[in-house]
Protein backbone atom coordinates (compact mmCIF):
# COMPACT_ATOMS: atom_id res chain seq x y z
CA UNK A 1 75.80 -7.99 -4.77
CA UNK A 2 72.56 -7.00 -3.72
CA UNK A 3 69.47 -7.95 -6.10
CA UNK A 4 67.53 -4.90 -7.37
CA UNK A 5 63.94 -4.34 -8.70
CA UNK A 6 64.16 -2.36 -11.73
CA UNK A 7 61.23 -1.35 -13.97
CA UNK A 8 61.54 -0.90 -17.58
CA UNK A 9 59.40 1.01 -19.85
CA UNK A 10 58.63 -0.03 -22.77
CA UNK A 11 58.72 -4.24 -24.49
CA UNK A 12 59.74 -3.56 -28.04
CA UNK A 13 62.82 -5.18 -29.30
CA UNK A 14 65.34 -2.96 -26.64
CA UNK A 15 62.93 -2.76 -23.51
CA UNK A 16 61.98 -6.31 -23.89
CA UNK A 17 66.17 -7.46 -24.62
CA UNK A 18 66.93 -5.48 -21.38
CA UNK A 19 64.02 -7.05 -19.23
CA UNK A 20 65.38 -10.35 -20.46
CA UNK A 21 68.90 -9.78 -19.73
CA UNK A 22 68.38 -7.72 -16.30
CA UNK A 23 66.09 -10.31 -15.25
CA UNK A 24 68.76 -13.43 -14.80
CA UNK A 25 69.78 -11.11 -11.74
CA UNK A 26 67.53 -8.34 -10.47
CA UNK A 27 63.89 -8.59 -10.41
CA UNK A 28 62.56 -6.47 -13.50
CA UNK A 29 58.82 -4.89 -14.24
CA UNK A 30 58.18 -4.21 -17.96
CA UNK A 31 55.34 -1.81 -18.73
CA UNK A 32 53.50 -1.42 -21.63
CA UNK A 33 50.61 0.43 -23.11
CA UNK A 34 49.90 -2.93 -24.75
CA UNK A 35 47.76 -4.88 -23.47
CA UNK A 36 47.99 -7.87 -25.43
CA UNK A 37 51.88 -7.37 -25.47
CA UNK A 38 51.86 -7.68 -21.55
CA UNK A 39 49.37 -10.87 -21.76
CA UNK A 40 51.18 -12.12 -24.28
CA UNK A 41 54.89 -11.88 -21.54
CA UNK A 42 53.18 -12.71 -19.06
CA UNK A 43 52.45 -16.11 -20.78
CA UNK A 44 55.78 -16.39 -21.59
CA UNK A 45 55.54 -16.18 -25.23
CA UNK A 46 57.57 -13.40 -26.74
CA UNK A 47 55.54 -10.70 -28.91
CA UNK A 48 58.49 -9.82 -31.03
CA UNK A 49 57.44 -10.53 -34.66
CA UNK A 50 60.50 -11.15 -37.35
CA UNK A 51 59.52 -11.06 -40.84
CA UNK A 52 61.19 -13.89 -41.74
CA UNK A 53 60.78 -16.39 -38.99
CA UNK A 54 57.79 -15.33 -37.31
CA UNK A 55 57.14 -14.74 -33.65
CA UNK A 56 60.72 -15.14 -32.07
């Protein structure tokens, strides 16, 4: 199977659980309006907040 570059739109809680899971085989971009959600991902620390734990 051929690896594919796919961009996703978008790192809430569903852009950001497809990146993840797209990523393990295809190469993904994840855009964001964000900017400290895209520094944040691209420090590898996840800027999903859960109320009762925190930053996931």
């Amino acid at each position: 199977m051929k690896r594919q570059t796919i961009a996703v739109a978008g790192t809430g809680y569903v852009g950001l659980s497809l990146a993840v899971l797209l990523a393990q085989n295809n190469r993904v971009i994840a855009v964001d309006i964000n900017a400290e959600k895209v520094e944040m991902i691209n420090r590898r620390v996840s800027p999903i907040q859960n109320e009762y734990y925190g930053r996931d």
